[in-house]
PDB file of N, CA and C in Angstrom:
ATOM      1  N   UNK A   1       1.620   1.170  -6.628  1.00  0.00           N
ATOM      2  CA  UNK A   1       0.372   1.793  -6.978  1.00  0.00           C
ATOM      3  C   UNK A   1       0.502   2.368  -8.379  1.00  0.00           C
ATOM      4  N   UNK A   2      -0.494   2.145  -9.203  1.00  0.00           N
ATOM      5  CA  UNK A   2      -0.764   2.828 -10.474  1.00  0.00           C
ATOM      6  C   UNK A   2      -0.828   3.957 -10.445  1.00  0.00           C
ATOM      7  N   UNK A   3      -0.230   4.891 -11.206  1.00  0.00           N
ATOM      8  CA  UNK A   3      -0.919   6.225 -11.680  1.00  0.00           C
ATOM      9  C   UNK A   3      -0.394   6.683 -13.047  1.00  0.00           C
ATOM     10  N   UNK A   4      -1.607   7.489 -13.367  1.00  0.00           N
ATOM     11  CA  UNK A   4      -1.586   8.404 -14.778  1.00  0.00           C
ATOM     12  C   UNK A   4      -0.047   9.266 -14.985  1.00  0.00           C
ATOM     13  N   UNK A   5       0.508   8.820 -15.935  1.00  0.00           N
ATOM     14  CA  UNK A   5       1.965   9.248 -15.942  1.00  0.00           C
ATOM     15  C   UNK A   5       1.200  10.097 -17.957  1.00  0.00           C
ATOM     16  N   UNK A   6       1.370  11.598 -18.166  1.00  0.00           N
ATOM     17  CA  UNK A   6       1.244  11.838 -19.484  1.00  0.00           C
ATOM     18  C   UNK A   6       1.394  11.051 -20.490  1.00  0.00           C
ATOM     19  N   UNK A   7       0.601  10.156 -21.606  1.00  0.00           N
ATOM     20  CA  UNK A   7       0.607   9.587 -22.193  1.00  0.00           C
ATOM     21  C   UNK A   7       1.381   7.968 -22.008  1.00  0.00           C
ATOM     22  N   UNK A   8       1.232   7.919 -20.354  1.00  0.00           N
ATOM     23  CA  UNK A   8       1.653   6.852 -20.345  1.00  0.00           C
ATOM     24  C   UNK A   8       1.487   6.075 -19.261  1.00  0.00           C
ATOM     25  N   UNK A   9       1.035   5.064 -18.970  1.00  0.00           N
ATOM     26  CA  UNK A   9       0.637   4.491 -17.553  1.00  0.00           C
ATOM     27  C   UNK A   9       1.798   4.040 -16.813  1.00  0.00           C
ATOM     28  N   UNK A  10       2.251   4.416 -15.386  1.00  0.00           N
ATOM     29  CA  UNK A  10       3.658   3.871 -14.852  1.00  0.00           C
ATOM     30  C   UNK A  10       3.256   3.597 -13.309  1.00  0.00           C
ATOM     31  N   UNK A  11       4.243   3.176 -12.637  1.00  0.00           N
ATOM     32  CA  UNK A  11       4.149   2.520 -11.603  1.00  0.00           C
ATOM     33  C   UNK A  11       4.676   3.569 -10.409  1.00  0.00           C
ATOM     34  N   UNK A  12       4.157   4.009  -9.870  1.00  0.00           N
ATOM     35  CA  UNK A  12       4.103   5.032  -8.947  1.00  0.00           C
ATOM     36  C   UNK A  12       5.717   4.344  -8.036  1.00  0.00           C
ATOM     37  N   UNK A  13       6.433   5.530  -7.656  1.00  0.00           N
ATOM     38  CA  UNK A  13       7.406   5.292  -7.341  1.00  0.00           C
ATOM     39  C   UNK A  13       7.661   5.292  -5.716  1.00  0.00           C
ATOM     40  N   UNK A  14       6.780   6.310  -5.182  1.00  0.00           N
ATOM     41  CA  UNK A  14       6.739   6.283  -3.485  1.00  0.00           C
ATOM     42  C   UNK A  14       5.252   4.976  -2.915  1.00  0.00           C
ATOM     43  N   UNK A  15       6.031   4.274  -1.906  1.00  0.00           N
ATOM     44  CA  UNK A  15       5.376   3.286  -1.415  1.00  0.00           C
ATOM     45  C   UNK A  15       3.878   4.082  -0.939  1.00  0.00           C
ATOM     46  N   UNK A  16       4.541   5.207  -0.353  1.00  0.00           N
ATOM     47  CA  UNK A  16       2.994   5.980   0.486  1.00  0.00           C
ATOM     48  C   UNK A  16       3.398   7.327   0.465  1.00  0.00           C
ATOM     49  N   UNK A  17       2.025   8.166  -0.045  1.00  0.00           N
ATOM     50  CA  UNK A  17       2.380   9.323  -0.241  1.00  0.00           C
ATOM     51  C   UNK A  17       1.861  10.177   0.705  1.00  0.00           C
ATOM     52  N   UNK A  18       1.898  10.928   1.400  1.00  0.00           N
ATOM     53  CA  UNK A  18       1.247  12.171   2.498  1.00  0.00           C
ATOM     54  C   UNK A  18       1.521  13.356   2.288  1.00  0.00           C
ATOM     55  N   UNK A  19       0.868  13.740   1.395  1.00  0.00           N
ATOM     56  CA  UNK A  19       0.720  15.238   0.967  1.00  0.00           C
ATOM     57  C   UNK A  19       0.609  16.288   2.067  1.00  0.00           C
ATOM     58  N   UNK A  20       1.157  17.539   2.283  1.00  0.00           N
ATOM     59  CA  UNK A  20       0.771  18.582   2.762  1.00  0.00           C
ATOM     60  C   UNK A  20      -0.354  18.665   3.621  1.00  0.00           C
ATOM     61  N   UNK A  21      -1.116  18.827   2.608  1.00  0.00           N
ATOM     62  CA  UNK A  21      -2.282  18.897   2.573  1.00  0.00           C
ATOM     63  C   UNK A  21      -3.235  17.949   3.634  1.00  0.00           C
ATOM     64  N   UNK A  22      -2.874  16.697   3.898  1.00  0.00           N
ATOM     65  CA  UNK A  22      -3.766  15.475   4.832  1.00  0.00           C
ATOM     66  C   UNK A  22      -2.865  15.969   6.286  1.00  0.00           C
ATOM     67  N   UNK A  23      -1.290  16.512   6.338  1.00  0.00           N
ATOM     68  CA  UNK A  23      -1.118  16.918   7.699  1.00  0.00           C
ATOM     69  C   UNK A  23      -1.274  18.354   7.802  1.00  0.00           C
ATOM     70  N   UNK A  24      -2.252  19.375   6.940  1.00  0.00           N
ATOM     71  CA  UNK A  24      -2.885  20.099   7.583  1.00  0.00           C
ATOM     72  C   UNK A  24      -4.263  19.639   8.342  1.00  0.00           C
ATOM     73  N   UNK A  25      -5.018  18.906   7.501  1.00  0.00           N
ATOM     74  CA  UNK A  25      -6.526  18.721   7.844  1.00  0.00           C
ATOM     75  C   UNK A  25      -6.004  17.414   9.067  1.00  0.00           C
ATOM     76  N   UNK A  26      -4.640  17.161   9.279  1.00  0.00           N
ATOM     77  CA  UNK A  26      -4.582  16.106  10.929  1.00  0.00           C
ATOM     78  C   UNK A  26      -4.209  17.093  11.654  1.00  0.00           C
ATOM     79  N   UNK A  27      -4.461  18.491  11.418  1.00  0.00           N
ATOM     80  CA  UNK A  27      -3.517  19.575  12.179  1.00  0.00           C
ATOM     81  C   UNK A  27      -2.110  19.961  12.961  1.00  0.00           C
ATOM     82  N   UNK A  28      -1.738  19.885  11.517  1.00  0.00           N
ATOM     83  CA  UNK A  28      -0.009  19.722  11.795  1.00  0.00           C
ATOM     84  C   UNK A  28       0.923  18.684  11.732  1.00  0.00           C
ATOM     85  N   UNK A  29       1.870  18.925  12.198  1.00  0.00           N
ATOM     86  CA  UNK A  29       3.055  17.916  12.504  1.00  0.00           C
ATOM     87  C   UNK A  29       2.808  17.989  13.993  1.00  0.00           C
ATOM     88  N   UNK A  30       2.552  18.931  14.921  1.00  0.00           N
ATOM     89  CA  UNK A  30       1.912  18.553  16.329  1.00  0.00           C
ATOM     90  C   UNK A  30       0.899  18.268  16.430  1.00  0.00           C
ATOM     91  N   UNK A  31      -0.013  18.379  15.855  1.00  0.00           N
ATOM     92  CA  UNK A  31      -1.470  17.921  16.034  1.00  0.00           C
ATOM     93  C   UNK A  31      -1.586  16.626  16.814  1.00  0.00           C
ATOM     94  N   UNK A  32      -2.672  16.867  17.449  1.00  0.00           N
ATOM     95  CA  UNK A  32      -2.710  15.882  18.335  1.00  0.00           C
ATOM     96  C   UNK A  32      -3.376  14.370  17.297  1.00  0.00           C
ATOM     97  N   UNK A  33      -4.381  14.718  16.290  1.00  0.00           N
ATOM     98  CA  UNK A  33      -4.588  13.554  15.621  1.00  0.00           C
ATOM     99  C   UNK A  33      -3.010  13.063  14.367  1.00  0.00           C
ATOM    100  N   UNK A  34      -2.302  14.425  13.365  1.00  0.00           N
ATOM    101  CA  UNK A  34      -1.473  13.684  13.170  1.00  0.00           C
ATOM    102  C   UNK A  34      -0.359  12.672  14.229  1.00  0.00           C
ATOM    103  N   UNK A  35      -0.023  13.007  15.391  1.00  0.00           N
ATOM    104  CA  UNK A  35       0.570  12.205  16.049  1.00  0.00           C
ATOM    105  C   UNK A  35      -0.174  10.634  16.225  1.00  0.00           C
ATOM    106  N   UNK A  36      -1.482  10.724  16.547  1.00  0.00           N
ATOM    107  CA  UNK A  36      -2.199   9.384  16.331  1.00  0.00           C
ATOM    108  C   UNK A  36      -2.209   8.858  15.263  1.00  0.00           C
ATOM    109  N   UNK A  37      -1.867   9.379  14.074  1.00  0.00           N
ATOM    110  CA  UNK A  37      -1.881   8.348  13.021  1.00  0.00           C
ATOM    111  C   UNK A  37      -0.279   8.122  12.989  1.00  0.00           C
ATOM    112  N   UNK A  38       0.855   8.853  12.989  1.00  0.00           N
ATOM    113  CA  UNK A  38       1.910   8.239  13.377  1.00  0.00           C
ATOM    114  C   UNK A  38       2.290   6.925  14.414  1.00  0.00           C
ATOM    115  N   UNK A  39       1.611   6.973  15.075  1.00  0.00           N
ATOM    116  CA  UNK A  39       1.527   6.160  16.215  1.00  0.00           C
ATOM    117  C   UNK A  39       0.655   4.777  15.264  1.00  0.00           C
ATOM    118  N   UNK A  40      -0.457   5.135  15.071  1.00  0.00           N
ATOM    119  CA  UNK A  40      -1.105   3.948  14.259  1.00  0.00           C
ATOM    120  C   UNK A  40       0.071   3.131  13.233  1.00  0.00           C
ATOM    121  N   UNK A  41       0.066   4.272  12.642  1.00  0.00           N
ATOM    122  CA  UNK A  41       1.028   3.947  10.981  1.00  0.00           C
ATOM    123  C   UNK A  41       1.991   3.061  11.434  1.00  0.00           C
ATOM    124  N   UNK A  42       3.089   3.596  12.482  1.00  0.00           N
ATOM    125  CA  UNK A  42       4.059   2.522  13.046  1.00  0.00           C
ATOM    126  C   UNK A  42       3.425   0.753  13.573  1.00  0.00           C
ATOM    127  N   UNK A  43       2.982   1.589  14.227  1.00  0.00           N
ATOM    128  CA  UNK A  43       2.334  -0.013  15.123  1.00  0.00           C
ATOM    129  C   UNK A  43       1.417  -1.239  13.987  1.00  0.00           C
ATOM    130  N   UNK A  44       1.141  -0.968  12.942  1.00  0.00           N
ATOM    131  CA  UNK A  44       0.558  -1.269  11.887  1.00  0.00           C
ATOM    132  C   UNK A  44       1.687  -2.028  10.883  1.00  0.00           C
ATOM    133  N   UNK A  45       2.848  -1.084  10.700  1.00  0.00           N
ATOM    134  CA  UNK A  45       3.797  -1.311  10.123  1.00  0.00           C
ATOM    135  C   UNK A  45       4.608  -2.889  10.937  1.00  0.00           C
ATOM    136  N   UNK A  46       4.854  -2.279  12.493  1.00  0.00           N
ATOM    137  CA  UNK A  46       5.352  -3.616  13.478  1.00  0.00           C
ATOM    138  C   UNK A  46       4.443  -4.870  13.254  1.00  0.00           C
ATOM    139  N   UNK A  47       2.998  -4.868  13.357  1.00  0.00           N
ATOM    140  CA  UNK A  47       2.263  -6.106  13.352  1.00  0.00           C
ATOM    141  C   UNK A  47       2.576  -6.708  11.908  1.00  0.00           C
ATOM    142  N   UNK A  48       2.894  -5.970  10.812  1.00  0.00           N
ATOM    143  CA  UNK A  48       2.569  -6.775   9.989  1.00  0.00           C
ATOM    144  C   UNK A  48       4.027  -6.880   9.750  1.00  0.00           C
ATOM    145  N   UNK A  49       5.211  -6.265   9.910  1.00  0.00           N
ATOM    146  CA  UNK A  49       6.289  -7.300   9.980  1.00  0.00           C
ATOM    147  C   UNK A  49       6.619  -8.239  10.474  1.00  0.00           C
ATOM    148  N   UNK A  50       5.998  -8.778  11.961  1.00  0.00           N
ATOM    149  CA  UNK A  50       6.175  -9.641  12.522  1.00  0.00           C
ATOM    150  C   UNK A  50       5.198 -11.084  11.901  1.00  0.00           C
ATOM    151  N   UNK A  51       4.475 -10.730  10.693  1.00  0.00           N
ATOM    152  CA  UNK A  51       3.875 -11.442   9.920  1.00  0.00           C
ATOM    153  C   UNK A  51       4.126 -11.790   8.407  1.00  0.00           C
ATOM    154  N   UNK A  52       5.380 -11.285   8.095  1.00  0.00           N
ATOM    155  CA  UNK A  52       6.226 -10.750   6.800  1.00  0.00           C
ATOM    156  C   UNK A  52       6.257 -12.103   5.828  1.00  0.00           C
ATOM    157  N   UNK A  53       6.408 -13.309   6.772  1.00  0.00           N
ATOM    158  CA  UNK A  53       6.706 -14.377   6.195  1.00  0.00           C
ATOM    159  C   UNK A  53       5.016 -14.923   5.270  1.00  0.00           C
ATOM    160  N   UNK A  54       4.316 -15.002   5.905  1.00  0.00           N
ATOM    161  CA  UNK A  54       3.013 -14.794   5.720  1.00  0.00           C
ATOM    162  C   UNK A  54       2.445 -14.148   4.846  1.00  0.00           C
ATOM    163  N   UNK A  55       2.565 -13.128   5.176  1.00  0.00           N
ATOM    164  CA  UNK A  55       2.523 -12.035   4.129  1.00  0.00           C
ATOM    165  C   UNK A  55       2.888 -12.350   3.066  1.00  0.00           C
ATOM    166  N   UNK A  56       3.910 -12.484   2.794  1.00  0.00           N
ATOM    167  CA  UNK A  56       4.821 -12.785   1.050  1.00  0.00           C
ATOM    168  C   UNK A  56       4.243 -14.200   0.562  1.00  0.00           C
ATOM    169  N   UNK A  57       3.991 -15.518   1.295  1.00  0.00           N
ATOM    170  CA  UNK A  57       3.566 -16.595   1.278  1.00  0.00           C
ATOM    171  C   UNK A  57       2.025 -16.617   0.460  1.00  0.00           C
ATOM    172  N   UNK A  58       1.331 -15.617   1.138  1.00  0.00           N
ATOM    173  CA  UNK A  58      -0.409 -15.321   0.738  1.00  0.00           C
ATOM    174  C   UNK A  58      -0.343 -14.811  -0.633  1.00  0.00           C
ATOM    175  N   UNK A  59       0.469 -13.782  -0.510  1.00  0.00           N
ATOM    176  CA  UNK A  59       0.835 -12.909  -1.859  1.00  0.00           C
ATOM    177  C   UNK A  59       1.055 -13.806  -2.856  1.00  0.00           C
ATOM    178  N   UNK A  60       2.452 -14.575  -3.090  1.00  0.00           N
ATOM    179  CA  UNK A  60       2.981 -16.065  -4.231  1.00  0.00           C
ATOM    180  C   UNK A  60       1.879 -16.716  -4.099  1.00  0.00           C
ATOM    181  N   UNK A  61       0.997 -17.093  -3.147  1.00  0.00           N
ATOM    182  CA  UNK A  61       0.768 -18.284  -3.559  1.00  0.00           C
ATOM    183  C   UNK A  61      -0.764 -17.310  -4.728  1.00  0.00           C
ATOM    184  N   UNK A  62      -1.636 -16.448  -4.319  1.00  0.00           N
ATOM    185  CA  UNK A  62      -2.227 -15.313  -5.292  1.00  0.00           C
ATOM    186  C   UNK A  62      -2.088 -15.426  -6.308  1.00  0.00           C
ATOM    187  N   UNK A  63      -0.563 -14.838  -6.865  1.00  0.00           N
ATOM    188  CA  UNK A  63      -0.344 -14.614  -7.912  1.00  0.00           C
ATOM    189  C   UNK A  63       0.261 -15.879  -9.049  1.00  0.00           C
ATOM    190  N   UNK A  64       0.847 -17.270  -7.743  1.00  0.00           N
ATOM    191  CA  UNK A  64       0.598 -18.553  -8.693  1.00  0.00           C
ATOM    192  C   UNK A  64      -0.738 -18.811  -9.338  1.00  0.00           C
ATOM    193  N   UNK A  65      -1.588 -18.583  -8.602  1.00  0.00           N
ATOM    194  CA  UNK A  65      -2.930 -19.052  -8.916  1.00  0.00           C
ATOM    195  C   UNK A  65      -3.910 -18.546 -10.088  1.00  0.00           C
ATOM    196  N   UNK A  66      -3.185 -17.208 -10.029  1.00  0.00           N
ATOM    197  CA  UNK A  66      -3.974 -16.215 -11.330  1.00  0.00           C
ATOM    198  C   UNK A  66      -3.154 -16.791 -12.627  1.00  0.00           C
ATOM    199  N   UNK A  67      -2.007 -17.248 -12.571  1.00  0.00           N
ATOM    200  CA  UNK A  67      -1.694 -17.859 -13.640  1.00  0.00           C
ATOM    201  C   UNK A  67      -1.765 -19.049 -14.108  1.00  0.00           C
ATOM    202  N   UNK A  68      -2.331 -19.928 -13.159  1.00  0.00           N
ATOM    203  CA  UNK A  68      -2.439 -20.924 -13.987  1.00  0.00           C
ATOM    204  C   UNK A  68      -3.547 -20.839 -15.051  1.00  0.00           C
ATOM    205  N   UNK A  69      -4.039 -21.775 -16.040  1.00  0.00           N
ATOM    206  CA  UNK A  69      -4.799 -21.597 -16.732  1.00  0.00           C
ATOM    207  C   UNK A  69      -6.422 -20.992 -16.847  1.00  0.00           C
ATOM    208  N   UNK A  70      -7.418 -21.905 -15.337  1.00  0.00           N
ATOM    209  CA  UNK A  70      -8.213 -21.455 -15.307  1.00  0.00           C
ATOM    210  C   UNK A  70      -8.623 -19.903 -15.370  1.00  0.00           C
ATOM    211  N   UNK A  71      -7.436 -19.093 -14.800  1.00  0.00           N
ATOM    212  CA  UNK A  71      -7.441 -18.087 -14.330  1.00  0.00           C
ATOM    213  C   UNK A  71      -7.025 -16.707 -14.830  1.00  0.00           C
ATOM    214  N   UNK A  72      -6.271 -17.453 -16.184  1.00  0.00           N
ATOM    215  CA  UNK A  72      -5.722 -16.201 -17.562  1.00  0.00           C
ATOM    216  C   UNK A  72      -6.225 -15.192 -18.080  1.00  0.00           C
ATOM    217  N   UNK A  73      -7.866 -15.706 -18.213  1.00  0.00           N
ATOM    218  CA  UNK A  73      -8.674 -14.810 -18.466  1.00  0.00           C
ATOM    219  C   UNK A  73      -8.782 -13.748 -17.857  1.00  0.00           C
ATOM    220  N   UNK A  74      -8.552 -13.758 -16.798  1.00  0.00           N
ATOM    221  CA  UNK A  74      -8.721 -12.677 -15.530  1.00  0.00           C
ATOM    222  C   UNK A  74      -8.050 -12.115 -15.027  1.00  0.00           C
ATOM    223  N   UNK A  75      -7.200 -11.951 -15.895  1.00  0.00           N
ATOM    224  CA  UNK A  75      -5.786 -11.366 -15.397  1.00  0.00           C
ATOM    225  C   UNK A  75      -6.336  -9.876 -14.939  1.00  0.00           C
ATOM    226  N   UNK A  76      -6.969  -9.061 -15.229  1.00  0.00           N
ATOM    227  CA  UNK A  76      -7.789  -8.069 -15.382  1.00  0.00           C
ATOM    228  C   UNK A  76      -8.641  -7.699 -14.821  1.00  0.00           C
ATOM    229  N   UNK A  77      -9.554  -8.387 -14.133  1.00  0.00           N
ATOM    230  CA  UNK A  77     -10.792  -8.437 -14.268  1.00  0.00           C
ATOM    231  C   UNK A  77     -10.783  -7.672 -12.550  1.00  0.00           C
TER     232      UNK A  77
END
């Protein structure tokens, strides 16, 4: 993920961030909804490893495609 680094644009270093702040408003570390998104987050995490190959496959073949020529322009866009 992108973010604003002072005078300089850099590549965010944590995969996923969860501030304080989002497991107060899930109420807590016991909260009954943060535990449901733990529960989500994992099970989310399992489906799509068991699809990993796939995954990376969709991704290459993406980012072959933005480079070939038609597609230079748009690197951006």
């Amino acid at each position: 993920m992108l973010s604003n680094t002072p005078g300089n644009i850099g590549f965010e270093a944590a995969p996923f961030k969860l501030p304080p702040e989002y497991i107060e408003v899930l109420g807590g570390t016991n909260g009954a909804s943060f535990l449901e998104f733990r529960r989500l987050f994992r099970e989310g995490f399992e489906a799509a490893r068991k699809h990993c190959d796939r995954i990376i496959s969709e991704f290459s073949l993406s980012f072959s495609l933005m480079s070939s020529p038609p597609f230079l322009f748009c690197l951006f866009c």
